[in-house]
C-alpha atoms as a PDB file:
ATOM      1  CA  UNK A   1     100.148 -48.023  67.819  1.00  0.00           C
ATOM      2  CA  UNK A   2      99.878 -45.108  65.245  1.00  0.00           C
ATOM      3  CA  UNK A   3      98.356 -42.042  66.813  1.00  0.00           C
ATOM      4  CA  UNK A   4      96.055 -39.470  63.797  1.00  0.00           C
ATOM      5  CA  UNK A   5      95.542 -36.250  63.726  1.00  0.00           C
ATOM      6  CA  UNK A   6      91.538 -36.676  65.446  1.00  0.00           C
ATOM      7  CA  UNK A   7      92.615 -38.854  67.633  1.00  0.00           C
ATOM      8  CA  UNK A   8      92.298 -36.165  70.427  1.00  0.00           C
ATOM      9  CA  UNK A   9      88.900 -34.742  68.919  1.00  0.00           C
ATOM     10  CA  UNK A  10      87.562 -38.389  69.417  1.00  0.00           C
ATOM     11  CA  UNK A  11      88.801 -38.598  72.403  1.00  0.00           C
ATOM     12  CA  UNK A  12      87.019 -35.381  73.425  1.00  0.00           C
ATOM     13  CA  UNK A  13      84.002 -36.251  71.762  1.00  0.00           C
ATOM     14  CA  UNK A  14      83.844 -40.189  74.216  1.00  0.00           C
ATOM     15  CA  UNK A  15      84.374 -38.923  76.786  1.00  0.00           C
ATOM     16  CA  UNK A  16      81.743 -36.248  76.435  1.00  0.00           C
ATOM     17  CA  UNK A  17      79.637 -39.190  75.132  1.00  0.00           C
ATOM     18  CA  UNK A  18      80.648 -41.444  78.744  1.00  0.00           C
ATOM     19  CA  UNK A  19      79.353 -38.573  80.973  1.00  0.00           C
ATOM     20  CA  UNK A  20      76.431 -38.476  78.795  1.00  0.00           C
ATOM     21  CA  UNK A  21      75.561 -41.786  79.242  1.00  0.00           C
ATOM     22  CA  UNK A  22      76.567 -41.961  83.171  1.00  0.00           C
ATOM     23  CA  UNK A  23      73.558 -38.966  82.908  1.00  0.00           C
ATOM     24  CA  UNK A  24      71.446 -41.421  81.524  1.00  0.00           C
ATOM     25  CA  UNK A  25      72.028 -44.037  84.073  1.00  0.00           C
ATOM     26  CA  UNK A  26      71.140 -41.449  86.696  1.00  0.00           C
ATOM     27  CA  UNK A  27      67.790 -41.002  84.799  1.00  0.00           C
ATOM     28  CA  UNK A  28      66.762 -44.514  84.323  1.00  0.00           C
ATOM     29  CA  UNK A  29      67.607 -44.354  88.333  1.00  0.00           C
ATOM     30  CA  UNK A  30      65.553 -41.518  88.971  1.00  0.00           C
ATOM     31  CA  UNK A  31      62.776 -43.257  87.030  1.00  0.00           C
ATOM     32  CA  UNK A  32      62.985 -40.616  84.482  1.00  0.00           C
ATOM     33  CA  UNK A  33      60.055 -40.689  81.591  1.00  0.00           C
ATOM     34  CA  UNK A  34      60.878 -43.195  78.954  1.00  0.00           C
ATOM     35  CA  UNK A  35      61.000 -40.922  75.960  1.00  0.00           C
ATOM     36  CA  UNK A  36      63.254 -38.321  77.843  1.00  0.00           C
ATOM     37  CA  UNK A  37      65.603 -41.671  78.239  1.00  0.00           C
ATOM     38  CA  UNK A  38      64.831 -42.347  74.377  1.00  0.00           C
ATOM     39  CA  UNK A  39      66.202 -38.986  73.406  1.00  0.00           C
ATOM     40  CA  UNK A  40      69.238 -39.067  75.246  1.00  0.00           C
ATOM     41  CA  UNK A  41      70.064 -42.653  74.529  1.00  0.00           C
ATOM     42  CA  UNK A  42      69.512 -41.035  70.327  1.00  0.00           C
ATOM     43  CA  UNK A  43      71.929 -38.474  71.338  1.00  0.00           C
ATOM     44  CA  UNK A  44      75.212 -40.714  72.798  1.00  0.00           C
ATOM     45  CA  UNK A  45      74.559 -42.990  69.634  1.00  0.00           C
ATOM     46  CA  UNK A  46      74.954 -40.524  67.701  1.00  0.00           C
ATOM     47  CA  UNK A  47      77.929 -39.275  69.126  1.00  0.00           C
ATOM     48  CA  UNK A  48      79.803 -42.649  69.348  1.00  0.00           C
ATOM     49  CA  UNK A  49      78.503 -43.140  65.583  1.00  0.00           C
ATOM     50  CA  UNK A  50      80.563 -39.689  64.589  1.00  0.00           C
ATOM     51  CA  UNK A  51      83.742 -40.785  66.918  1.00  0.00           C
ATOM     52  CA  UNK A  52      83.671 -43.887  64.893  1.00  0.00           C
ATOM     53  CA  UNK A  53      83.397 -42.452  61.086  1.00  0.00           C
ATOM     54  CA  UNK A  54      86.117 -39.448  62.347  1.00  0.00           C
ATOM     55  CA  UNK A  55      88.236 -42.564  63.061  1.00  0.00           C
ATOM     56  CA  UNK A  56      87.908 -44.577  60.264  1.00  0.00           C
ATOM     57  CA  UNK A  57      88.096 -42.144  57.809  1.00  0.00           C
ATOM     58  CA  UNK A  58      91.470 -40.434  59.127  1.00  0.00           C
ATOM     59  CA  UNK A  59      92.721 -43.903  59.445  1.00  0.00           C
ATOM     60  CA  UNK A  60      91.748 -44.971  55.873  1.00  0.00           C
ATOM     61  CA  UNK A  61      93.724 -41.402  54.814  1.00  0.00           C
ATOM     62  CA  UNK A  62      96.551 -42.520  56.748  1.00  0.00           C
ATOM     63  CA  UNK A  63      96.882 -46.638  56.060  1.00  0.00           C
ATOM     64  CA  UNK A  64      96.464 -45.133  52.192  1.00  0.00           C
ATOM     65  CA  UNK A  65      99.606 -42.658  52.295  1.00  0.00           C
ATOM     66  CA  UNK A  66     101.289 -45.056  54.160  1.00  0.00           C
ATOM     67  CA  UNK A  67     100.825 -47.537  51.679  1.00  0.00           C
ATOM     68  CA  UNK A  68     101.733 -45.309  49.124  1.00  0.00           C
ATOM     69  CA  UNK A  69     105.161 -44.818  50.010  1.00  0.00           C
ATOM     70  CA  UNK A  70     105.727 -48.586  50.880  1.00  0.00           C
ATOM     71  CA  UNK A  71     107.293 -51.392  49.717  1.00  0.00           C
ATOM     72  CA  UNK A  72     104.730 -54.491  48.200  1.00  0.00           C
ATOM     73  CA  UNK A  73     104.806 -56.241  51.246  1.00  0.00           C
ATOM     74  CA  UNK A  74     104.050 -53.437  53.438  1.00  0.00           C
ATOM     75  CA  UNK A  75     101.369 -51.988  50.577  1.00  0.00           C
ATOM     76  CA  UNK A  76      99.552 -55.728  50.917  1.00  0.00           C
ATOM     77  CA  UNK A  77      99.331 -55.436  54.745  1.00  0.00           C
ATOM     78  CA  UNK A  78      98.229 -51.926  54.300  1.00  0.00           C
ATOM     79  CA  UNK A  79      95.387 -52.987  51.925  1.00  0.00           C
ATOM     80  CA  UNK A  80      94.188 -56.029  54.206  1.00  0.00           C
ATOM     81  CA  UNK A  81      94.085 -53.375  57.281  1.00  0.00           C
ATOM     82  CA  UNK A  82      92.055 -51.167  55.056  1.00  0.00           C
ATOM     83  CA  UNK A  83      89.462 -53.776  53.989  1.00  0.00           C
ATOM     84  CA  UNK A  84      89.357 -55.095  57.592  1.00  0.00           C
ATOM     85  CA  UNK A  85      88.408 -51.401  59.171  1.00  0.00           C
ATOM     86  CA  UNK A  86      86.102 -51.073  56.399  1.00  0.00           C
ATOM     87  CA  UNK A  87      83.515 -53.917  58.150  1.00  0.00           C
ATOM     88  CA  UNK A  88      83.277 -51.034  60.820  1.00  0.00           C
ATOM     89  CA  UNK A  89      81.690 -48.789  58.708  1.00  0.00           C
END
């Protein structure tokens, strides 16, 4: 397992995103109004959304230096990682 540079920012930013969401589960609960649920629901996709583009991109910087420095058969793995994050996107 390779650990980045964000990796603690994302980290930060989920579990921010989990309480979030355990807020929202209390709402639905509570019988909260429906667009109040909307909004929130808006605002822990968007935050997963940004955890998931912070990770990609520092691991497409990092699989491409990586592959830089690396022999061909490590450069080919490095490119078939890369195109299989890149569905993720």
């Amino acid at each position: 397992m390779s650990t980045h540079h964000s990796h603690p920012d994302i980290i930060k930013r989920l579990k921010r995103a989990d309480g979030h969401l355990r807020g929202i589960i209390e709402m639905i609960e509570a019988g909260r109004p429906c667009l109040d649920i909307a909004q929130q629901l808006h605002a822990v996709e968007s935050a997963v959304r940004e955890a998931k583009k912070v990770l990609i991109h520092d691991h497409l910087d990092h699989c491409l230096d990586a592959a830089i420095d690396a022999t061909p058969a490590e450069t080919r793995a490095s490119v078939a990682e890369f195109k299989a994050i890149t569905k993720y996107l």
